[in-house]
PDB file of N, CA and C in Angstrom:
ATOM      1  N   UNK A   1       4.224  16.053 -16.356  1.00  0.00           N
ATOM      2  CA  UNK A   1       2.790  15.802 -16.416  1.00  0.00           C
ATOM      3  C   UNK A   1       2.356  15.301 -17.795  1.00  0.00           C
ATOM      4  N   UNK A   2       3.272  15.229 -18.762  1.00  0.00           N
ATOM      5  CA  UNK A   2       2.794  15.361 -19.765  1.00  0.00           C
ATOM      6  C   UNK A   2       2.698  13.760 -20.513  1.00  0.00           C
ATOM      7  N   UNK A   3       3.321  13.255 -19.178  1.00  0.00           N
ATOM      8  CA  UNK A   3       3.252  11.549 -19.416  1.00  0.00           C
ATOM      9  C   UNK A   3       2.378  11.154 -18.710  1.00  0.00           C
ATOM     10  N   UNK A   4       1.832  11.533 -17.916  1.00  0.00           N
ATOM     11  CA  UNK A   4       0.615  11.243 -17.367  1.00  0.00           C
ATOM     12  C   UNK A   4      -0.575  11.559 -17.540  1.00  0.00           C
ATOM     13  N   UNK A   5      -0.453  12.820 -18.475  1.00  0.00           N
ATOM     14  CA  UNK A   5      -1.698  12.717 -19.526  1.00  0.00           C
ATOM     15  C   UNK A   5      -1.602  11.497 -20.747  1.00  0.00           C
ATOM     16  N   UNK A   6      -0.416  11.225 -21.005  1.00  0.00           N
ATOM     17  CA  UNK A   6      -0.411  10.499 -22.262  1.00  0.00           C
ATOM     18  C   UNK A   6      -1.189   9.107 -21.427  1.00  0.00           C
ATOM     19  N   UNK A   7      -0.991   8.469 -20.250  1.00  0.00           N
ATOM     20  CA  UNK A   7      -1.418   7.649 -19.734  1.00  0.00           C
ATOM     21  C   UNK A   7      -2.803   7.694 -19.153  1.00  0.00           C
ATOM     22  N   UNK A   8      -3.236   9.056 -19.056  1.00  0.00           N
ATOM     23  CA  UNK A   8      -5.107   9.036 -18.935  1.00  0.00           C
ATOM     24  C   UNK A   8      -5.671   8.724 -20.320  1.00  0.00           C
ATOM     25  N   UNK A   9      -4.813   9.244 -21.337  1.00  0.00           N
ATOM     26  CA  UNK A   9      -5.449   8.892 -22.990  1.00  0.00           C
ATOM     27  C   UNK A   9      -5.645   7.375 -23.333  1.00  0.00           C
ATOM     28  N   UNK A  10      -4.672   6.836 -22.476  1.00  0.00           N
ATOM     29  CA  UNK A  10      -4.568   5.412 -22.850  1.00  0.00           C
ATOM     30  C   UNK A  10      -5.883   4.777 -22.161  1.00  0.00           C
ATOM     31  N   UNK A  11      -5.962   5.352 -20.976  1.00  0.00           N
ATOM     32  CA  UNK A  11      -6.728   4.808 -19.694  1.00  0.00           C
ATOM     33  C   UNK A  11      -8.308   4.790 -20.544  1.00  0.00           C
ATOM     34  N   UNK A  12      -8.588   6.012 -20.726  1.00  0.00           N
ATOM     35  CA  UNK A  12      -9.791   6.758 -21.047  1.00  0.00           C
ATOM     36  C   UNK A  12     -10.015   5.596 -22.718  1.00  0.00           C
ATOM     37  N   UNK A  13      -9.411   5.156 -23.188  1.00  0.00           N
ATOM     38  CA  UNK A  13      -9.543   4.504 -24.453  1.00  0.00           C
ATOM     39  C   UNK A  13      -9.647   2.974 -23.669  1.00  0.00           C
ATOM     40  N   UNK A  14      -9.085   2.435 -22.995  1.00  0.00           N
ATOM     41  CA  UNK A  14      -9.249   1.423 -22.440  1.00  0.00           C
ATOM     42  C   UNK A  14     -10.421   0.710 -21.795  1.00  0.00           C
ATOM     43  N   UNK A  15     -10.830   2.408 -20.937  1.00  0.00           N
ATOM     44  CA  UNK A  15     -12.433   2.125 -20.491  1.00  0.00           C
ATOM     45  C   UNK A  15     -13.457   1.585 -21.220  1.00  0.00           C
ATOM     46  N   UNK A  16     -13.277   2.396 -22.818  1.00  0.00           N
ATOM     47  CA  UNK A  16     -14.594   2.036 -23.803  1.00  0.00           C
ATOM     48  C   UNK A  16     -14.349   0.753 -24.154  1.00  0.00           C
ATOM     49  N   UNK A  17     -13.144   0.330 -24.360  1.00  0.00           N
ATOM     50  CA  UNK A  17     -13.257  -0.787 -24.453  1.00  0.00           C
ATOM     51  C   UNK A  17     -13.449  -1.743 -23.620  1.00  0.00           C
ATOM     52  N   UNK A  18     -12.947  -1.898 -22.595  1.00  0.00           N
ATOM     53  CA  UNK A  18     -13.828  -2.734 -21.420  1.00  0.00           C
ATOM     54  C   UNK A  18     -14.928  -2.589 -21.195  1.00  0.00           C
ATOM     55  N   UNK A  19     -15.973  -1.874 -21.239  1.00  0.00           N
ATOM     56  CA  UNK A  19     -17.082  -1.381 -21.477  1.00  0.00           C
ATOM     57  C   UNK A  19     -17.638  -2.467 -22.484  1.00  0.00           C
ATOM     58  N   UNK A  20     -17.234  -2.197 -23.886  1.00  0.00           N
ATOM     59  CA  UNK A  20     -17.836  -2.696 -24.695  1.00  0.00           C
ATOM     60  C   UNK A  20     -17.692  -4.400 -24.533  1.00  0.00           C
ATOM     61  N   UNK A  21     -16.834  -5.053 -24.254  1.00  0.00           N
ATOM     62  CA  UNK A  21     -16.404  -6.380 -23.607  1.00  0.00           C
ATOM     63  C   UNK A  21     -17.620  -6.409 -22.740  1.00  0.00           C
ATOM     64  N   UNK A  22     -17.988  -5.735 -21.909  1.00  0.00           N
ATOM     65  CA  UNK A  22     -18.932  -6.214 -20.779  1.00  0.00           C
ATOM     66  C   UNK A  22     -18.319  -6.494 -19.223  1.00  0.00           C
ATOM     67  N   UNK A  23     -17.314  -6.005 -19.455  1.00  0.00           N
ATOM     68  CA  UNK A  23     -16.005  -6.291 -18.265  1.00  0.00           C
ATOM     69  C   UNK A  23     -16.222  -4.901 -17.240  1.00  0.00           C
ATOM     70  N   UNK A  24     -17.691  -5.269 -16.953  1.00  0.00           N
ATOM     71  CA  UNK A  24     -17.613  -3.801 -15.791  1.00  0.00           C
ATOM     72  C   UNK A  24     -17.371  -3.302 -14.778  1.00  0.00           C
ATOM     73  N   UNK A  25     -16.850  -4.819 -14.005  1.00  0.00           N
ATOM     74  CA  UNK A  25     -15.675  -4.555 -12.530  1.00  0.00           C
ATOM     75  C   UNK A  25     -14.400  -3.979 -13.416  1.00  0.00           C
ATOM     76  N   UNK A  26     -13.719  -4.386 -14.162  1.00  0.00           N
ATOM     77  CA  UNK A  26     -12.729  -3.765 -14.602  1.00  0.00           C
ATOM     78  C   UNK A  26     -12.590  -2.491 -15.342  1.00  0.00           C
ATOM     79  N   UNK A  27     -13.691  -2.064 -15.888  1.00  0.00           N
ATOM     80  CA  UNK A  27     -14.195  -0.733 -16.237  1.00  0.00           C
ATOM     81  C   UNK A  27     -14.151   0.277 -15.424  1.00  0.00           C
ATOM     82  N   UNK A  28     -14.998   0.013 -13.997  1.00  0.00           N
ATOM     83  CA  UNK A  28     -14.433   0.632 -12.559  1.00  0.00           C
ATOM     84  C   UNK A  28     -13.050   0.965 -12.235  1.00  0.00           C
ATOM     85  N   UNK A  29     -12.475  -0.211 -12.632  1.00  0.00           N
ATOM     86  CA  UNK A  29     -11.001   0.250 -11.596  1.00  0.00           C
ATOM     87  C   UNK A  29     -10.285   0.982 -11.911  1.00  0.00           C
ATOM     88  N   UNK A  30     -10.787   0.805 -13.547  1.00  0.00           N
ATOM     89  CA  UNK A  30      -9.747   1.898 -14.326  1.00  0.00           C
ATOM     90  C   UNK A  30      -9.985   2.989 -14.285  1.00  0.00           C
ATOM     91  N   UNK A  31     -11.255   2.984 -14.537  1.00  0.00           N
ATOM     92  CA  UNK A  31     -12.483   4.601 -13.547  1.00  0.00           C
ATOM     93  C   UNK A  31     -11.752   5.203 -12.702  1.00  0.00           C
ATOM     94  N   UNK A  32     -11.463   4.381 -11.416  1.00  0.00           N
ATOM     95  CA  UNK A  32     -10.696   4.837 -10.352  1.00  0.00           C
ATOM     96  C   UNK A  32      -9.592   4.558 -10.464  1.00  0.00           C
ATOM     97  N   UNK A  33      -9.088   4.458 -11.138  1.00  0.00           N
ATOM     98  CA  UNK A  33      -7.557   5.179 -11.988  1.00  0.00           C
ATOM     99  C   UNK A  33      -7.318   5.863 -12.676  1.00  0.00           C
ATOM    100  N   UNK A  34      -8.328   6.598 -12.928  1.00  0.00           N
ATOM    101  CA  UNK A  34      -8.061   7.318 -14.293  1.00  0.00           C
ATOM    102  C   UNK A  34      -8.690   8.837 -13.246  1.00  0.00           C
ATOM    103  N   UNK A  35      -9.563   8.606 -12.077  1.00  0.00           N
ATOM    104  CA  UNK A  35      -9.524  10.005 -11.140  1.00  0.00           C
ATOM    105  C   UNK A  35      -8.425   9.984 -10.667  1.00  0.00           C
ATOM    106  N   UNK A  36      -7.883   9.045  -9.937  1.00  0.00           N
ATOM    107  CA  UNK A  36      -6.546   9.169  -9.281  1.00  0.00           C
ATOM    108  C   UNK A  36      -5.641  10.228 -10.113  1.00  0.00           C
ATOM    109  N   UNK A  37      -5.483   9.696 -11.231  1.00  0.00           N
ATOM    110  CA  UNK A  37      -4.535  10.393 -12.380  1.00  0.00           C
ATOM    111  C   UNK A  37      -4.609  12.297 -12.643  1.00  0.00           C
ATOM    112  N   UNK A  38      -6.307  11.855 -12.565  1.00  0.00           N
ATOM    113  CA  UNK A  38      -6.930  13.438 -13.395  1.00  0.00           C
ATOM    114  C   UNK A  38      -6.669  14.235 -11.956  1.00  0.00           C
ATOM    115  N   UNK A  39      -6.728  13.840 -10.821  1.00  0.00           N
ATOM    116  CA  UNK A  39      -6.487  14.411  -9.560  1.00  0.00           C
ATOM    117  C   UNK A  39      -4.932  14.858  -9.157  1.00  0.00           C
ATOM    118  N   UNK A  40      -4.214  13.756  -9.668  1.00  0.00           N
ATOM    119  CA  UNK A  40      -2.771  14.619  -9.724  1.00  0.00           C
ATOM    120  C   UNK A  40      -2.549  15.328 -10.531  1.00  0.00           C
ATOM    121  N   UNK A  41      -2.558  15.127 -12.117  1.00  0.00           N
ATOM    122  CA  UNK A  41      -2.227  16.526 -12.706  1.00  0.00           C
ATOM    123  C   UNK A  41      -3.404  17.517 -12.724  1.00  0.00           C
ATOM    124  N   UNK A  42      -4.085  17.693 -11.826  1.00  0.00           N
ATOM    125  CA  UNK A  42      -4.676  19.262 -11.828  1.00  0.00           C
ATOM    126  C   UNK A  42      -4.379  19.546 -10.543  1.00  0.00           C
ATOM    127  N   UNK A  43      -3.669  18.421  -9.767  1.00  0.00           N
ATOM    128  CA  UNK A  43      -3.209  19.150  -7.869  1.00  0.00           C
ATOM    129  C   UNK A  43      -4.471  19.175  -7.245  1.00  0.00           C
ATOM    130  N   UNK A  44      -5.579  18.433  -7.571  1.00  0.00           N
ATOM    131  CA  UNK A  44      -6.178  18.579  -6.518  1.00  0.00           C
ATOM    132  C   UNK A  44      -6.686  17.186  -5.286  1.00  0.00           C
ATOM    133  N   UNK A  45      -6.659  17.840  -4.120  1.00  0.00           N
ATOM    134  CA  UNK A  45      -6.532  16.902  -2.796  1.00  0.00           C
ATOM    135  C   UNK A  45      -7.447  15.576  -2.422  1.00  0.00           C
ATOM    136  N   UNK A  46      -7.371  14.634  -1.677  1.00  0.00           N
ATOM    137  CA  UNK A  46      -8.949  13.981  -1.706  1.00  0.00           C
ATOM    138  C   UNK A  46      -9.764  14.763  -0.667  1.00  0.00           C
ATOM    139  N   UNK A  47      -9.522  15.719   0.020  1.00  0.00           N
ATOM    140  CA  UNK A  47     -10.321  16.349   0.785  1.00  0.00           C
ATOM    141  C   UNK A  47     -11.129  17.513  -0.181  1.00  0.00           C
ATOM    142  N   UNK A  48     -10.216  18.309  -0.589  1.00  0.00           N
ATOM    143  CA  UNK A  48     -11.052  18.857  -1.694  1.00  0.00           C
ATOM    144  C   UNK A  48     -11.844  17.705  -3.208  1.00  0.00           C
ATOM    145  N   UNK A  49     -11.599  16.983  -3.082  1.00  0.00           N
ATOM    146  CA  UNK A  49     -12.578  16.305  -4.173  1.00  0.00           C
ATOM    147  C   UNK A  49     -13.793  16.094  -2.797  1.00  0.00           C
ATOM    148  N   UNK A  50     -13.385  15.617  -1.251  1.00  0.00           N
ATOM    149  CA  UNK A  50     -14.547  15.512  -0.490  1.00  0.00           C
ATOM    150  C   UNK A  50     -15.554  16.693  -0.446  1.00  0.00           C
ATOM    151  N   UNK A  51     -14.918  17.680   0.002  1.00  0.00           N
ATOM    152  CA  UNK A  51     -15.900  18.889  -0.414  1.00  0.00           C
ATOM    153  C   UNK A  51     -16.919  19.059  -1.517  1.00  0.00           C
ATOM    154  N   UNK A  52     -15.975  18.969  -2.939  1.00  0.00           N
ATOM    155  CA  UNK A  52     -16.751  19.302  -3.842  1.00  0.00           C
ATOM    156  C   UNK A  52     -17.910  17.872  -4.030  1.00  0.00           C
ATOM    157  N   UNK A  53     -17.187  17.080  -3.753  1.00  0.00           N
ATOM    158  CA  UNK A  53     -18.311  16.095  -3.406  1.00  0.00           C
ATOM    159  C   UNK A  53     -19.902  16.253  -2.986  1.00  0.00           C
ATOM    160  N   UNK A  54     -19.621  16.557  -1.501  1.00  0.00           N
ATOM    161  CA  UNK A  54     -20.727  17.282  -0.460  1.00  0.00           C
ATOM    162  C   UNK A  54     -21.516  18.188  -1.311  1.00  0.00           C
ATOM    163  N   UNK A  55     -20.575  19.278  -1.686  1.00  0.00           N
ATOM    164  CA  UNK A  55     -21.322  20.245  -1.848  1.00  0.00           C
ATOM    165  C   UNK A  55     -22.084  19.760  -2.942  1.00  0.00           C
ATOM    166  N   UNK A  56     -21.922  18.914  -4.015  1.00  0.00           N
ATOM    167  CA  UNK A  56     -22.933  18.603  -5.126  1.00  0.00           C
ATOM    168  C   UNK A  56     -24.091  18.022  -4.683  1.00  0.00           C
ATOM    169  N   UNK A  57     -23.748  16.887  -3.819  1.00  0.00           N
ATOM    170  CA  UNK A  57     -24.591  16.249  -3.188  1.00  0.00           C
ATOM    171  C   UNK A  57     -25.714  17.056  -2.319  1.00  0.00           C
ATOM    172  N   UNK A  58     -25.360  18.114  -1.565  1.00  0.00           N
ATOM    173  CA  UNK A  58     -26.290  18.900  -1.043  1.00  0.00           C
ATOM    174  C   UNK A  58     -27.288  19.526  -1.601  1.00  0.00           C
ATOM    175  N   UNK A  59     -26.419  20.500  -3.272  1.00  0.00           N
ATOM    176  CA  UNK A  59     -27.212  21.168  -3.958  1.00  0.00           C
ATOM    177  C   UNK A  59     -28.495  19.983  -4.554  1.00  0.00           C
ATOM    178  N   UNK A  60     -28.037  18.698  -5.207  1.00  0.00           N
ATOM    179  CA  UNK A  60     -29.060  17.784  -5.669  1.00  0.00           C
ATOM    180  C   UNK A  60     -29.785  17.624  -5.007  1.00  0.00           C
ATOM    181  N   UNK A  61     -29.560  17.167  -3.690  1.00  0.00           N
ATOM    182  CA  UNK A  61     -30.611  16.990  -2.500  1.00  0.00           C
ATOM    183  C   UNK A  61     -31.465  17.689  -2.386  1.00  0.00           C
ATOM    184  N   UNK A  62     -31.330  19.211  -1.988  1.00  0.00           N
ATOM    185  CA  UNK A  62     -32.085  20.647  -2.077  1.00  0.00           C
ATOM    186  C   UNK A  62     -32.765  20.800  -3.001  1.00  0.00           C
ATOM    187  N   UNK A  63     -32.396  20.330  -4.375  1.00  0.00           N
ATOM    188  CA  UNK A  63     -33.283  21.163  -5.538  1.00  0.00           C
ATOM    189  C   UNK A  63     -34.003  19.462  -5.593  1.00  0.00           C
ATOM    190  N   UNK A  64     -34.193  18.647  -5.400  1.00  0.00           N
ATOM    191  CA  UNK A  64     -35.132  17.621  -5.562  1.00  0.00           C
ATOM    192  C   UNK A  64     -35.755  16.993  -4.694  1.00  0.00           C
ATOM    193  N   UNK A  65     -35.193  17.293  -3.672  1.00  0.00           N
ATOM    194  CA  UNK A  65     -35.855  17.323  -2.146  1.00  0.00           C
ATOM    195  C   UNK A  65     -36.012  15.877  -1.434  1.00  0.00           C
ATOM    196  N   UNK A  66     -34.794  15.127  -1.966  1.00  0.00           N
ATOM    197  CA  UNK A  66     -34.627  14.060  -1.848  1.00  0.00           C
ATOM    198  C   UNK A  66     -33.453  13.899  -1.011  1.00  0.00           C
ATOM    199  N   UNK A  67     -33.119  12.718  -0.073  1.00  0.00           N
ATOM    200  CA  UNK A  67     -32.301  12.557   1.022  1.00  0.00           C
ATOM    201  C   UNK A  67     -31.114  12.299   0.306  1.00  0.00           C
ATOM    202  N   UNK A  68     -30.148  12.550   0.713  1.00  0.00           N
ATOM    203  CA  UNK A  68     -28.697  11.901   0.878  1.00  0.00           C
ATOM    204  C   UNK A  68     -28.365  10.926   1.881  1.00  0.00           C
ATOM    205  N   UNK A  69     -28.470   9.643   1.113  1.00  0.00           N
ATOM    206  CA  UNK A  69     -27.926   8.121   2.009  1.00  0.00           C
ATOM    207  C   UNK A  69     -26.395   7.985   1.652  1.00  0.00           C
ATOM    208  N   UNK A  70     -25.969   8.418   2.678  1.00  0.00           N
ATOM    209  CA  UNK A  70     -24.157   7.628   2.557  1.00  0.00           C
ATOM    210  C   UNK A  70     -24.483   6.313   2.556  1.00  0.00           C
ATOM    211  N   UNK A  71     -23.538   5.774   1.407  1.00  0.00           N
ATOM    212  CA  UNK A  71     -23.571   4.276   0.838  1.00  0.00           C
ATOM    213  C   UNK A  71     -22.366   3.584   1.385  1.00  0.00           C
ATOM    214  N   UNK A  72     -21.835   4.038   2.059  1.00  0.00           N
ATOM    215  CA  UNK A  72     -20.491   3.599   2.485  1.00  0.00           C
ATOM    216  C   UNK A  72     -20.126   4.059   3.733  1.00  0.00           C
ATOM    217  N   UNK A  73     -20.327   2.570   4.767  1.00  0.00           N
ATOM    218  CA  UNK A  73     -19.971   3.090   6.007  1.00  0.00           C
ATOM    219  C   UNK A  73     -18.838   3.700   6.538  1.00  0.00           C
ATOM    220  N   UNK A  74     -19.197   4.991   7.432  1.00  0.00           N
ATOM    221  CA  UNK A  74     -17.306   5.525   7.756  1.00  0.00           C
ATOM    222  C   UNK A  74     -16.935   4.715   8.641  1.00  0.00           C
ATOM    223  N   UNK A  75     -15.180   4.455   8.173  1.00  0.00           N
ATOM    224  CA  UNK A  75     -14.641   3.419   9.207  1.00  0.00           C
ATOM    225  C   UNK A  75     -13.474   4.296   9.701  1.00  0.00           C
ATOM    226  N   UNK A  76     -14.048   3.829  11.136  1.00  0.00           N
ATOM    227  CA  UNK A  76     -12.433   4.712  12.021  1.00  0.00           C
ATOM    228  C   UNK A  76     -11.524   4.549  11.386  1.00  0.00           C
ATOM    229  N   UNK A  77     -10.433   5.378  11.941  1.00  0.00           N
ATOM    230  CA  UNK A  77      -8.889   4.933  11.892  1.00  0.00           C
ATOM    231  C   UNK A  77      -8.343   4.524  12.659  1.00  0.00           C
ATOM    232  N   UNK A  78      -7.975   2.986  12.815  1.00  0.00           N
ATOM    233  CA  UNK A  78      -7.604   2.523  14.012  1.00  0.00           C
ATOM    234  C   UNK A  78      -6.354   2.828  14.276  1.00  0.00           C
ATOM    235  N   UNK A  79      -5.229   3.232  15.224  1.00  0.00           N
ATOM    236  CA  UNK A  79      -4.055   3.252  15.558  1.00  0.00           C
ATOM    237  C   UNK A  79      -3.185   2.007  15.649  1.00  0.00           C
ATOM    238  N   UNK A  80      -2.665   1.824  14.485  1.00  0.00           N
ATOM    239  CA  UNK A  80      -2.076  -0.119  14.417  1.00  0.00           C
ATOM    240  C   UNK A  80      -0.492  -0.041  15.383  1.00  0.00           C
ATOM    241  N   UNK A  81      -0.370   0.754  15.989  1.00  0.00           N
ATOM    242  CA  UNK A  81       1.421   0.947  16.537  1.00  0.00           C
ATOM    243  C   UNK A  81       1.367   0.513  17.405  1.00  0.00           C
ATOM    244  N   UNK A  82       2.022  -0.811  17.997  1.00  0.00           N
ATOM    245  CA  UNK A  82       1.718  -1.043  19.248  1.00  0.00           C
ATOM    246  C   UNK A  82       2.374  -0.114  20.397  1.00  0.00           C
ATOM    247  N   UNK A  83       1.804  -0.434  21.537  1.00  0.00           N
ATOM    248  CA  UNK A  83       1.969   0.751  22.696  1.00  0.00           C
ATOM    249  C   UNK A  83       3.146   0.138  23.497  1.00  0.00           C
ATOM    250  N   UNK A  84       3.931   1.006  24.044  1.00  0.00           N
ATOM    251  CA  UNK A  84       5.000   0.984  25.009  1.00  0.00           C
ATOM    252  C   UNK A  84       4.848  -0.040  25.391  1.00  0.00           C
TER     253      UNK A  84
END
């Protein structure tokens, strides 16, 4: 694990600098590389990041009394195997 922290340090230094460039699609990706990362070395699941998700989202909702719009439509899972 201890190389894959050395590689969030890199990540996390990389961001500010893309950032500061103005490069903010690429600022993102590294964003979402750099959870990917922080999610394996602490072991935790994408279902549990879904949870803790929700549950933030609920508490904000509740204490400001404002809706929760999913921004992102759910898409089935289609079964790609073809059949007998």
């Amino acid at each position: 694990m201890k190389k894959l922290e050395d590689v969030l340090r890199c990540i996390s230094e990389s961001i500010e600098i893309v950032r500061l460039c103005k490069c903010d699609s690429a600022a993102s990706l590294l964003e979402m590389a750099e959870l990917e990362l922080r999610m394996k070395v602490h072991d935790i699941s994408e279902a549990e990041l879904t949870v803790f998700c929700r549950e933030l989202e609920n508490r904000i909702g509740a204490k400001s009394g404002a809706q929760i719009i999913e921004l992102r439509p759910k898409i089935a899972k289609v079964d790609r195997r073809k059949s007998p």
